[in-house]
Protein backbone atom coordinates (compact mmCIF):
# COMPACT_ATOMS: atom_id res chain seq x y z
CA UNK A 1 0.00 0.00 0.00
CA UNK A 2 1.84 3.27 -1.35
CA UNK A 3 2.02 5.94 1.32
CA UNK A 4 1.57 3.97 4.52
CA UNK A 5 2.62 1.35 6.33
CA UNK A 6 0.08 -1.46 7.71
CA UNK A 7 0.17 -4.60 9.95
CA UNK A 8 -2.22 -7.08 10.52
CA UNK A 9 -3.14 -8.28 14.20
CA UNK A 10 -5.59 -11.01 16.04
CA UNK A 11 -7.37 -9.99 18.99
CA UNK A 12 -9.09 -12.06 21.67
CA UNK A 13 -12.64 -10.96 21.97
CA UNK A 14 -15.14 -13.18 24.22
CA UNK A 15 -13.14 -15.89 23.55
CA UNK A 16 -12.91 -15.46 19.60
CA UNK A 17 -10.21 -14.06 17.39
CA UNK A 18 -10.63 -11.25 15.14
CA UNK A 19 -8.38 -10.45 12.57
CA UNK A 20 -7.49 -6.36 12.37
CA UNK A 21 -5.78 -4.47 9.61
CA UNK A 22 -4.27 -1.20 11.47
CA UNK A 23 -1.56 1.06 10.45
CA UNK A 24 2.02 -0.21 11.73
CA UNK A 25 2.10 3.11 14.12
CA UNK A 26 0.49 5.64 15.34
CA UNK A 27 3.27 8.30 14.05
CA UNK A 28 2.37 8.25 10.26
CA UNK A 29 1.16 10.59 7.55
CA UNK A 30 -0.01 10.53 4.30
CA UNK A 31 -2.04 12.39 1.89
CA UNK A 32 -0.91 12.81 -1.26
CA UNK A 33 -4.74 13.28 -2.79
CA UNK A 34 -5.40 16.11 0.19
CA UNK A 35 -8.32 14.32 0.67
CA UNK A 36 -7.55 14.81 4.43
CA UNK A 37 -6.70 17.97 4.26
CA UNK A 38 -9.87 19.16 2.60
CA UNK A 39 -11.67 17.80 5.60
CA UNK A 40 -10.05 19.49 7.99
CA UNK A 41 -7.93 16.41 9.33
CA UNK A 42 -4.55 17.95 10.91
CA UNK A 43 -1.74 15.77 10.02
CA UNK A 44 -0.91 15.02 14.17
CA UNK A 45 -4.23 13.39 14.11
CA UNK A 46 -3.90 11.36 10.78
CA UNK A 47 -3.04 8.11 12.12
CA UNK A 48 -5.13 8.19 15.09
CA UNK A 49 -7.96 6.06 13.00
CA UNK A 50 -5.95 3.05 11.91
CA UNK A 51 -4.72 1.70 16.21
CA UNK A 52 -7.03 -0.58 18.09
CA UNK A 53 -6.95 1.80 21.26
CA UNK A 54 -8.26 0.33 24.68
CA UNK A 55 -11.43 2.14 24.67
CA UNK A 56 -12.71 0.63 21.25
CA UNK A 57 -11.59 -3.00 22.72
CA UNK A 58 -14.01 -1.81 25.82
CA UNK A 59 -16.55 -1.12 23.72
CA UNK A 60 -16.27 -4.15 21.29
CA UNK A 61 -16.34 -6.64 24.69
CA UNK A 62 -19.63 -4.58 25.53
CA UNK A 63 -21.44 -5.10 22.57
CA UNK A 64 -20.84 -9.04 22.29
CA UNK A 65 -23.93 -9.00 24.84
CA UNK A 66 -25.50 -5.76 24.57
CA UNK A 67 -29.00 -6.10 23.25
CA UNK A 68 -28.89 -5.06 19.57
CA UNK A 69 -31.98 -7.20 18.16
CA UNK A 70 -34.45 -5.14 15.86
CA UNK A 71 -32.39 -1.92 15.94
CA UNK A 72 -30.55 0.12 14.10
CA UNK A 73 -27.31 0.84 15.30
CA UNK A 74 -24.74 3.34 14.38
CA UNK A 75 -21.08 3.43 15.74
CA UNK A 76 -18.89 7.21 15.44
CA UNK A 77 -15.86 8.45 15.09
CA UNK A 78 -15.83 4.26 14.51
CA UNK A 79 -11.70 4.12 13.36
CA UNK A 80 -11.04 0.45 12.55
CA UNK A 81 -14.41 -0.19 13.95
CA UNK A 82 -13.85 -2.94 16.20
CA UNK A 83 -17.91 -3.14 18.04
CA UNK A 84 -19.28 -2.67 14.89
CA UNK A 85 -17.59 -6.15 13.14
CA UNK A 86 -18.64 -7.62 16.81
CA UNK A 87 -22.10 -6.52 16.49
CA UNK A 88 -22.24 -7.44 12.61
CA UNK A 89 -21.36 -10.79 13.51
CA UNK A 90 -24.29 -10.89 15.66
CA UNK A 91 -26.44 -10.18 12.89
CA UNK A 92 -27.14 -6.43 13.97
CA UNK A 93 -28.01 -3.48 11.43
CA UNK A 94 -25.08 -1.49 11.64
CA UNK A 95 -23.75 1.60 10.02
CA UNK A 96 -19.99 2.17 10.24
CA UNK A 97 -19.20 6.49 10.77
CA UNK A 98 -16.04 8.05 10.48
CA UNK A 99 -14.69 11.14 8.89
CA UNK A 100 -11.37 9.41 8.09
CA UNK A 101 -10.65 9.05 4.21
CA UNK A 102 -9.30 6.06 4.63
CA UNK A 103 -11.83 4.78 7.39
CA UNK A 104 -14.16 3.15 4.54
CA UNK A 105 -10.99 1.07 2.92
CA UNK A 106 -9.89 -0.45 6.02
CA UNK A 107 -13.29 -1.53 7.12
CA UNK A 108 -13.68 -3.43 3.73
CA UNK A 109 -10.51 -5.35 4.43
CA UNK A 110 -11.14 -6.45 8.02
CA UNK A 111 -14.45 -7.39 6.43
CA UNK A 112 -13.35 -9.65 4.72
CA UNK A 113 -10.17 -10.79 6.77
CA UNK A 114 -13.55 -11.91 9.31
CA UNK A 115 -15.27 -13.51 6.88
CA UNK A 116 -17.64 -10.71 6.69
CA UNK A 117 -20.25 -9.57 3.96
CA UNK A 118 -20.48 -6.17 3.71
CA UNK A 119 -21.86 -3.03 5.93
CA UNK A 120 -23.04 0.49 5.41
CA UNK A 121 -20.25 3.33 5.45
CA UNK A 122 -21.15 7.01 5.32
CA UNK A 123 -18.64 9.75 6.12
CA UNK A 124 -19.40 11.94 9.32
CA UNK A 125 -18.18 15.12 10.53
CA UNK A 126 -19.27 16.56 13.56
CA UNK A 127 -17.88 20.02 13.21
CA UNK A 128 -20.92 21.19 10.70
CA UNK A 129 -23.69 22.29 12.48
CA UNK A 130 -25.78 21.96 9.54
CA UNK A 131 -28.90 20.27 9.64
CA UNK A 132 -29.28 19.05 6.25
CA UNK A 133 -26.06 17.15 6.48
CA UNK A 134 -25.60 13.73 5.92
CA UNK A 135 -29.13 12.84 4.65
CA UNK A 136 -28.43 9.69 3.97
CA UNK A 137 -27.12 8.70 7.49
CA UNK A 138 -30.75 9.00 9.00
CA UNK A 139 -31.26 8.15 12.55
CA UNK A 140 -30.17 5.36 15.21
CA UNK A 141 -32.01 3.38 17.79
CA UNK A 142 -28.62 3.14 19.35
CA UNK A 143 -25.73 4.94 18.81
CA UNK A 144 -22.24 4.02 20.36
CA UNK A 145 -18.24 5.30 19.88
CA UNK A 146 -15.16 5.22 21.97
CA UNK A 147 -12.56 8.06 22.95
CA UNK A 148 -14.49 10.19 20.89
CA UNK A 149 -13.21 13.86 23.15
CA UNK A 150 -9.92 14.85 22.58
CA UNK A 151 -10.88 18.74 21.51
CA UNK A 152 -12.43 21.44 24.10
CA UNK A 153 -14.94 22.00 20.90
CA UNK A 154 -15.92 18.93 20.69
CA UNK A 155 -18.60 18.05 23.13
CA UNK A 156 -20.66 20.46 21.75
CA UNK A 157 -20.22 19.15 18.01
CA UNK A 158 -20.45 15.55 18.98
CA UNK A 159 -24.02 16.17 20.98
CA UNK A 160 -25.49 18.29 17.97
CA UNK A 161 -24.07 14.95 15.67
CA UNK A 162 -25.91 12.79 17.86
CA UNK A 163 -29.50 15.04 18.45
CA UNK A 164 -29.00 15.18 14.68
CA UNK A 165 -29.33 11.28 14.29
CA UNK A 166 -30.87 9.94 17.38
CA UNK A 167 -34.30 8.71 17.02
CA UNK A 168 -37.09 9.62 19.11
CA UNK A 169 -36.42 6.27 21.62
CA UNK A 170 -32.56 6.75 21.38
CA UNK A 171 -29.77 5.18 23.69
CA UNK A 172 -26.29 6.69 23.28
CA UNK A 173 -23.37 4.81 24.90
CA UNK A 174 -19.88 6.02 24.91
CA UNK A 175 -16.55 4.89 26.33
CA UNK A 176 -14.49 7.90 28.10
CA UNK A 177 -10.85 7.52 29.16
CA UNK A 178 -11.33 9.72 31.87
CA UNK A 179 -10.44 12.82 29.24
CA UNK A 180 -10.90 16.49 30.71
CA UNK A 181 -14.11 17.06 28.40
CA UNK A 182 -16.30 14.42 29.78
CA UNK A 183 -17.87 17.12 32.03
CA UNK A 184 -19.03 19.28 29.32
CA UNK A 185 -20.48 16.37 27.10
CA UNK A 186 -22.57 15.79 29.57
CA UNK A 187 -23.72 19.17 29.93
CA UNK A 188 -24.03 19.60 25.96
CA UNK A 189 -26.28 16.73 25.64
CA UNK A 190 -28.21 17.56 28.84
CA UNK A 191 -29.10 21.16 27.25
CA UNK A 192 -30.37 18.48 24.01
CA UNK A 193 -32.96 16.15 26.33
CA UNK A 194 -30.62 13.95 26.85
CA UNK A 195 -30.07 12.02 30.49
CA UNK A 196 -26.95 10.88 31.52
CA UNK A 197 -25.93 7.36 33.11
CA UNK A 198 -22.19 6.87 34.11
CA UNK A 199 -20.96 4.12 35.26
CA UNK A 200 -16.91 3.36 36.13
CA UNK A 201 -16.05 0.35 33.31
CA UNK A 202 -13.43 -1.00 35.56
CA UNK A 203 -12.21 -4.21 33.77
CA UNK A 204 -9.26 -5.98 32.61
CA UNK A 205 -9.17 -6.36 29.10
CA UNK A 206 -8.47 -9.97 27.59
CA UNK A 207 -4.66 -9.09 27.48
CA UNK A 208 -4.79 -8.40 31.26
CA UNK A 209 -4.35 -4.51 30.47
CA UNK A 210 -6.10 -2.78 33.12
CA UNK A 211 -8.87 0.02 31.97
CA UNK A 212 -10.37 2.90 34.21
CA UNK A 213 -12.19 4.95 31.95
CA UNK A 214 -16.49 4.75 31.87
CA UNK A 215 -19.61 4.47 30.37
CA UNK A 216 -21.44 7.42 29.21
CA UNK A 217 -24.69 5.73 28.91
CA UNK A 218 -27.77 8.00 27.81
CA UNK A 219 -31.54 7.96 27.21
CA UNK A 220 -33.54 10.96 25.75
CA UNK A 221 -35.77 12.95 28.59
CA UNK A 222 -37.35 16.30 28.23
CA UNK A 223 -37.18 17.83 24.89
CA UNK A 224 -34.80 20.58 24.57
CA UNK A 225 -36.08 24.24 25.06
């Protein structure tokens, strides 16, 4: 693959081994189309799509039991999209988000390195606060993402994402590393109707790594003023 360097890894998930394409490190950069650079993707944060980070192996282990059944389900900010193969596997309706160019490529590889068919991609950026964006993403029953707040602007983009695709009977779950903009998340999608569960998440992952971060768990309430 011109311009990049890749590696392919198996993971122990619920006792089952998935097979993950990801970038050889986290300290590369390439974009010799600009396609990133049109976006608005700063080459420090280039590579941050193609690791397996803790928090998406959190969230993968969560949703190989999390009722999924009858809904559908989006994942954000999804990177290699780890919970969504898990849940595909299961059988769920899943749509795969990122605003990574290369996001949609590396899903169709680790696809098919699972023995996967295929599953809905549509680009999604958070910083437009337009309303008409993304038409064809529609709306979720659940919606779910990892280490999604690394930016102080960010809580407030993420929330408007999510009011923009929840539907009316939404539940929102989100793995936090314990980042510094957890706090005003919560407050962003409070001021949308949205409640607020956290719970610590505590556990070991399967490679006895130790993980501290939470749950962001929410559920809509009273309709924004």
């Amino acid at each position: 693959m011109p311009g990049y360097q890749v590696r392919t890894e198996t993971l122990s998930l619920g006792g089952e081994d998935w097979h993950i394409r990801r970038l050889l490190d986290d300290q590369q950069y390439t974009d010799t189309q600009h396609h990133a650079a049109d976006i608005g993707l700063p080459p420090a944060g280039w590579s941050h799509f193609g690791q397996v980070w803790p928090s998406s192996r959190v969230l993968a282990l969560a949703m190989l039991t999390h009722p999924i059944e009858g809904l559908r389900v989006l994942e954000i900010g999804a990177g290699l999209a780890l919970a969504s193969l898990v849940m595909h596997r299961r059988g769920g309706d899943v749509t795969v988000s990122d605003w990574h160019p290369l996001t949609e490529e590396f899903l169709r590889h680790n696809l098919a390195l699972n023995g996967l068919g295929p599953m809905p991609y549509q680009a999604g950026n958070w910083e437009s606060t337009a309303a008409t964006d993304n038409p064809a993403l529609g709306r979720f029953d659940l919606i779910v993402g990892s280490d999604l707040l690394y930016e102080r602007q960010q809580p407030a983009q993420l929330a408007a994402f999510i009011y923009r695709h929840a539907a009316p009977e939404a539940e929102v779950i989100i793995v936090d590393p314990d980042r510094g903009n957890r706090a005003a998340f919560g407050r962003d999608m409070a001021a949308l109707g949205f409640v607020l569960n956290m719970q610590a998440a505590d556990r070991q992952l399967e490679d006895g790594e130790s993980y501290k971060g939470r749950f962001l768990s929410f559920k809509r309430g009273r309709a924004p003023e």
